[in-house]
N, C-alpha and C. Protein backbone atom coordinates (compact mmCIF):
# COMPACT_ATOMS: atom_id res chain seq x y z
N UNK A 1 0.84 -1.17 0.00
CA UNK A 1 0.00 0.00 0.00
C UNK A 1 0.89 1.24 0.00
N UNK A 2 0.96 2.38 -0.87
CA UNK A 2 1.05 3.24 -1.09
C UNK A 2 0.95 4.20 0.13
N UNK A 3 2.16 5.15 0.96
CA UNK A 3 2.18 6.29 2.05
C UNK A 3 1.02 7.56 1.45
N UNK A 4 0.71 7.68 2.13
CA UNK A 4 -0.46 9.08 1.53
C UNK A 4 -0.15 10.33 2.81
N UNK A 5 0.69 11.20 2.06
CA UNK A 5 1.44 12.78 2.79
C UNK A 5 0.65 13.44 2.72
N UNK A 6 -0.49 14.21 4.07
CA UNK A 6 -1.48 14.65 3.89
C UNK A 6 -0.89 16.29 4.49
N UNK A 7 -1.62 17.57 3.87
CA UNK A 7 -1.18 18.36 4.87
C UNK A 7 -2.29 19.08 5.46
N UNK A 8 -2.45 20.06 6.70
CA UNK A 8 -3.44 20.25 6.89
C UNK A 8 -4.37 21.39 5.84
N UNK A 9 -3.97 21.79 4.73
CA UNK A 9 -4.08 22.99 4.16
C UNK A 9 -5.17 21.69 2.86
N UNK A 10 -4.74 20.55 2.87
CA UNK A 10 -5.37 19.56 1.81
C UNK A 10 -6.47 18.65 2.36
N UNK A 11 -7.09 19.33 3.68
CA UNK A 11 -7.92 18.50 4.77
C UNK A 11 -9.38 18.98 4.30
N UNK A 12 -10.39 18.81 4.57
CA UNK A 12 -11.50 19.74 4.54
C UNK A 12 -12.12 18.92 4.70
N UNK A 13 -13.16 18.76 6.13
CA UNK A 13 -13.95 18.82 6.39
C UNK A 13 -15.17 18.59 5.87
N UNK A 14 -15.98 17.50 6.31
CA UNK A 14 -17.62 17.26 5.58
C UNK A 14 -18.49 17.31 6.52
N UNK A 15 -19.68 17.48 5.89
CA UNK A 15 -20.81 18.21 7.05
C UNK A 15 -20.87 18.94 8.09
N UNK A 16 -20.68 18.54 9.18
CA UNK A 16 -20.79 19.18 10.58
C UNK A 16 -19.56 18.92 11.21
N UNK A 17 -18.78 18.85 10.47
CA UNK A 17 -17.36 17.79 11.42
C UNK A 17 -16.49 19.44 11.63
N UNK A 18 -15.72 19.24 12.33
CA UNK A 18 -14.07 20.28 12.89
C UNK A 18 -12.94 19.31 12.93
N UNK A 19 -12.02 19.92 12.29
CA UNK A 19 -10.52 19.94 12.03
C UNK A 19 -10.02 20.63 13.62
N UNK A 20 -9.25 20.12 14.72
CA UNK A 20 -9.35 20.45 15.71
C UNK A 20 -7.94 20.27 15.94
N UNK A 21 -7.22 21.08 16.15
CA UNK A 21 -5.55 21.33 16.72
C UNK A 21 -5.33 20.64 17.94
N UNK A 22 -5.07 20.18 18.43
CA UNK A 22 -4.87 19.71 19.84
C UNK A 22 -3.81 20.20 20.78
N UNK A 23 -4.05 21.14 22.01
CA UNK A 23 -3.46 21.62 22.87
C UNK A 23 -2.26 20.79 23.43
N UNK A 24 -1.43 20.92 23.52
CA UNK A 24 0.02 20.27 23.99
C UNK A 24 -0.59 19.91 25.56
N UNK A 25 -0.11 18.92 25.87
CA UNK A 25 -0.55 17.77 27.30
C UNK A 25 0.35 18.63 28.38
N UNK A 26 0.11 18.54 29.17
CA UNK A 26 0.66 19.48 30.75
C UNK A 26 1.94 18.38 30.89
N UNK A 27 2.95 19.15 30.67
CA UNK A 27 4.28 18.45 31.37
C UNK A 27 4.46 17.97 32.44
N UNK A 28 3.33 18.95 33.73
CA UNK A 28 4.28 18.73 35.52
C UNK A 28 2.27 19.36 36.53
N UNK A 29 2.51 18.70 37.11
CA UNK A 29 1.30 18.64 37.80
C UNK A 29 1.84 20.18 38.47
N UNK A 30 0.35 20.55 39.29
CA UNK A 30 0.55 21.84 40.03
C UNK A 30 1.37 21.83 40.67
N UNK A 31 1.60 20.47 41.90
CA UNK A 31 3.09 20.42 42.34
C UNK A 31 4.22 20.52 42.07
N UNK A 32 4.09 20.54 40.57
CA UNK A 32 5.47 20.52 40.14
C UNK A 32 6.41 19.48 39.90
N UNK A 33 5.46 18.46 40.09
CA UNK A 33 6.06 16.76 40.07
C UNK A 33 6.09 16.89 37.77
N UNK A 34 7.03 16.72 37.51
CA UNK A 34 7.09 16.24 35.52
C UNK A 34 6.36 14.74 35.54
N UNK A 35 5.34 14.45 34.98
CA UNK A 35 4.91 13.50 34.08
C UNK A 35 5.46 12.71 33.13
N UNK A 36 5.48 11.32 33.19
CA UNK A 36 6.07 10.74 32.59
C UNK A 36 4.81 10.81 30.80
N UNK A 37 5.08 10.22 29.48
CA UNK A 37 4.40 10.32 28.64
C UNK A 37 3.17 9.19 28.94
N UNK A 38 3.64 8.09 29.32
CA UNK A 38 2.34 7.47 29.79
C UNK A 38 1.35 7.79 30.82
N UNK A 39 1.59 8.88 31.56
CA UNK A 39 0.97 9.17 32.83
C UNK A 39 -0.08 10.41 32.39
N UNK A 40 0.47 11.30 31.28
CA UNK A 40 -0.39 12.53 30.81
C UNK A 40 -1.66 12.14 30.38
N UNK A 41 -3.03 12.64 30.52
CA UNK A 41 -4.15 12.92 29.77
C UNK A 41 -4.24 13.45 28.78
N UNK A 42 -5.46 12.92 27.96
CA UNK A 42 -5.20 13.55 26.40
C UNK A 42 -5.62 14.96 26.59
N UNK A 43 -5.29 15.73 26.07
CA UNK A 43 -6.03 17.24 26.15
C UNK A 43 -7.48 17.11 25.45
N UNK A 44 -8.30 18.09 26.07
CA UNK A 44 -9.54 18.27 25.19
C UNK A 44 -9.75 19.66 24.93
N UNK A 45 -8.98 20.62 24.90
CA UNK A 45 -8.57 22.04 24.67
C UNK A 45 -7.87 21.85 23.36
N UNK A 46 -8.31 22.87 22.34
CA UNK A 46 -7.90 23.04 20.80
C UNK A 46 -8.37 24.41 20.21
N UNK A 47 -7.06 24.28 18.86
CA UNK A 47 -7.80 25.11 18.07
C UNK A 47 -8.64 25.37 17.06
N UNK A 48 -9.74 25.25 16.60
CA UNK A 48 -10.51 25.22 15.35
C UNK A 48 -9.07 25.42 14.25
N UNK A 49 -9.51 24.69 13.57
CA UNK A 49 -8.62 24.81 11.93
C UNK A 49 -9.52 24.84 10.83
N UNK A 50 -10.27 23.91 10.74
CA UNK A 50 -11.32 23.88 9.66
C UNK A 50 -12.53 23.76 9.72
N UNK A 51 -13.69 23.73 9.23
CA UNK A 51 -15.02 23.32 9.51
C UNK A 51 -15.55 23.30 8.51
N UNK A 52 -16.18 22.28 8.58
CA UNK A 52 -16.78 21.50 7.39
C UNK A 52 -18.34 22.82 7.02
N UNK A 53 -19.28 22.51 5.59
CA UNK A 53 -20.37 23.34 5.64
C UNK A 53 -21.43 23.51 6.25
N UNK A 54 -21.92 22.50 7.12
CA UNK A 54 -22.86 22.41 7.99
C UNK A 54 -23.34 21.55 7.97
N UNK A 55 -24.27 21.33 9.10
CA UNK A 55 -25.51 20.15 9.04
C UNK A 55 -26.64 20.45 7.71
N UNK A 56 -27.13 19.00 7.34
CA UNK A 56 -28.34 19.59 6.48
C UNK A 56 -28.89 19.50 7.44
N UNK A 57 -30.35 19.83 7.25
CA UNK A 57 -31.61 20.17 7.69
C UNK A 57 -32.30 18.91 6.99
N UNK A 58 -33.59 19.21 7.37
CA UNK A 58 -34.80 18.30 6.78
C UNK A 58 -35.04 18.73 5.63
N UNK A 59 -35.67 19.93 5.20
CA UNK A 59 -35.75 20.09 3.85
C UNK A 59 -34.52 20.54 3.27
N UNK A 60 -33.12 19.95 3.24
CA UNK A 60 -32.56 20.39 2.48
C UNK A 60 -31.28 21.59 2.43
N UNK A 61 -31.73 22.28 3.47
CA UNK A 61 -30.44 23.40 3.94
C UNK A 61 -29.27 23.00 4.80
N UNK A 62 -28.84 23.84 4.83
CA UNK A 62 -27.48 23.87 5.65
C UNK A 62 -27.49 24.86 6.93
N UNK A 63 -27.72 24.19 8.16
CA UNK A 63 -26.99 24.69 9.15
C UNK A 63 -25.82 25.17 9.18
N UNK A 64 -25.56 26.73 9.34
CA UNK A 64 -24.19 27.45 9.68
C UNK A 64 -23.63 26.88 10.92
N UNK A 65 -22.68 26.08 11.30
CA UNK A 65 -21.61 25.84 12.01
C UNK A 65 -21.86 27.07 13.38
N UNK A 66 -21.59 26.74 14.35
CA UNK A 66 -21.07 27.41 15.67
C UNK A 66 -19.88 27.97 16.05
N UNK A 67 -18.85 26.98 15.38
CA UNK A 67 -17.58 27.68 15.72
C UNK A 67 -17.40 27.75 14.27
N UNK A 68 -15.70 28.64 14.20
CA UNK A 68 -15.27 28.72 13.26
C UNK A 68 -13.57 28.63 13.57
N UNK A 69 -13.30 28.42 12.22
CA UNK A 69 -11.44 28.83 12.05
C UNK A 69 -10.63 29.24 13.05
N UNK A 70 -10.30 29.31 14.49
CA UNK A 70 -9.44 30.05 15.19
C UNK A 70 -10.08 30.19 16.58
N UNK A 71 -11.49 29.24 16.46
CA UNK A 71 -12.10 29.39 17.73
C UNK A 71 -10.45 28.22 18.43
N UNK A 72 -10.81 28.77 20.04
CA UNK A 72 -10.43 27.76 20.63
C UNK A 72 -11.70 27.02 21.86
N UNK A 73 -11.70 25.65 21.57
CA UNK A 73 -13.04 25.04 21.61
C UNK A 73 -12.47 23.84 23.21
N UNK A 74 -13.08 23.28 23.64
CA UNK A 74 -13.79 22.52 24.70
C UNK A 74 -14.26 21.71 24.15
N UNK A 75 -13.75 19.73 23.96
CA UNK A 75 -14.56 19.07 23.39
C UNK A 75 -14.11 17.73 24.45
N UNK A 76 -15.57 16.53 24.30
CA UNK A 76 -15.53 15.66 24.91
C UNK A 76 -14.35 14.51 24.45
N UNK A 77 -13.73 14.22 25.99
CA UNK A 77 -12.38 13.57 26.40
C UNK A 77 -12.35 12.36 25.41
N UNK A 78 -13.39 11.26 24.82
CA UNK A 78 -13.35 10.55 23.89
C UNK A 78 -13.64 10.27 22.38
N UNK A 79 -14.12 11.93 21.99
CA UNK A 79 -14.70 12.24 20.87
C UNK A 79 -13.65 12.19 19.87
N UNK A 80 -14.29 11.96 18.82
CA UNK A 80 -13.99 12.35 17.01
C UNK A 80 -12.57 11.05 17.17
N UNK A 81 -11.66 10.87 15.71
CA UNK A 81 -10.83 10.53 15.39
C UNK A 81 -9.40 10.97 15.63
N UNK A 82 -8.27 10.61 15.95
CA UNK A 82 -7.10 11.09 15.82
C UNK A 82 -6.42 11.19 15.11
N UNK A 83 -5.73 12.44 14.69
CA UNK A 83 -5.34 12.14 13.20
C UNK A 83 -4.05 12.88 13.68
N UNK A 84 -3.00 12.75 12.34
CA UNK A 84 -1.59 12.96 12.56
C UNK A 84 -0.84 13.84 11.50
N UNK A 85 -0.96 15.15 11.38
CA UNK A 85 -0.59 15.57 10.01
C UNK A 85 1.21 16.18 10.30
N UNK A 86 1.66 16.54 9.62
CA UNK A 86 2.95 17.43 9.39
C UNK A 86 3.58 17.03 10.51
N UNK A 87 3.39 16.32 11.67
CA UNK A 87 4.18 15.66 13.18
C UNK A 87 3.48 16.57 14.06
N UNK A 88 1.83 17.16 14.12
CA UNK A 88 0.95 17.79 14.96
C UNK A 88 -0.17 17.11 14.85
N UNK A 89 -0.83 16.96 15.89
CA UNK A 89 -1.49 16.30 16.08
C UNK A 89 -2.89 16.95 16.21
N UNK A 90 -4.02 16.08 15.69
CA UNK A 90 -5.35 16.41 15.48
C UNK A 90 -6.64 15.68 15.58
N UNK A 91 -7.87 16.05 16.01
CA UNK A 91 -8.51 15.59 15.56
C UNK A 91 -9.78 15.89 15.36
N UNK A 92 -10.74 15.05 14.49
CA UNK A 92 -11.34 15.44 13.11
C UNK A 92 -12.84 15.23 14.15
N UNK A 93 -13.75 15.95 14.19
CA UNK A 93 -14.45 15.63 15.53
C UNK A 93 -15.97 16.28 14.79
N UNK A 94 -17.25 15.56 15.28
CA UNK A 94 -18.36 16.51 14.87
C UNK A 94 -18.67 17.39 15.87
N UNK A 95 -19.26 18.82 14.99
CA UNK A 95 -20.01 19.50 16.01
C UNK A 95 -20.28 19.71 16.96
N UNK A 96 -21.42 18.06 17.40
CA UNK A 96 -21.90 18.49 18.59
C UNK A 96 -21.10 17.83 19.95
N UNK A 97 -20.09 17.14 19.39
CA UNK A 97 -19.32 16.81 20.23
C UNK A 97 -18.15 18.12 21.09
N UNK A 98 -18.52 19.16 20.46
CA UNK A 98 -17.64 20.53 20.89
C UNK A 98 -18.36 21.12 22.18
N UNK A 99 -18.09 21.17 23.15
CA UNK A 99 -18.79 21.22 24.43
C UNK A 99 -19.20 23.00 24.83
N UNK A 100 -17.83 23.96 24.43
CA UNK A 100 -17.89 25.19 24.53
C UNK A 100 -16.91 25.80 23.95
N UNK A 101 -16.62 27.22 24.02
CA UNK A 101 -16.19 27.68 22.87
C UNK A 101 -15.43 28.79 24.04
N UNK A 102 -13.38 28.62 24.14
CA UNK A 102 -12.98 28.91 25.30
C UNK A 102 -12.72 30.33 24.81
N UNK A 103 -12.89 31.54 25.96
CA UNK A 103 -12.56 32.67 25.67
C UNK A 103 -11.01 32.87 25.58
């Protein structure tokens, strides 16, 4: 099988889904104790990158999206796919799996 070099600029998004940056994992607890790589939690803090055109509707339309491009978003700890582009890490997540939208 053939390597397939994806970048994130060649990604886009279908329906209701987000292209989601993933926040770098906390090195060292409040104490100050460093984390080993098996010991860290996945982050659920990101940045919007892409977003797909929306949900349809029943008859036919498109729901406008909630977030956009540059939001930084709040999404649930087991949601969407993981994906791996340029050696940053991502993942490809729907909508309503985006919990809030961080100031």
């Amino acid at each position: 099988m053939a390597a397939v070099s994806l970048s994130v600029s060649t990604v886009t998004p279908l329906g209701d889904r987000v292209l989601v940056k993933v926040a770098a994992a906390e090195e060292k607890t409040a104490g100050g104790i460093l984390l080993p790589d098996n010991a860290k939690e996945k982050p659920q803090v990101g940045e919007v990158v892409a977003v797909g055109p929306g949900k349809r509707n029943d008859d036919g339309s498109r729901q406008a999206p909630e977030v956009s491009p540059g939001n930084k978003v709040l999404y649930s700890k087991y949601a969407g796919t993981d994906i791996k582009l340029g050696g940053e890490d991502y993942v490809l997540l729907s909508e309503k799996d985006i919990l809030a939208v961080v100031g």
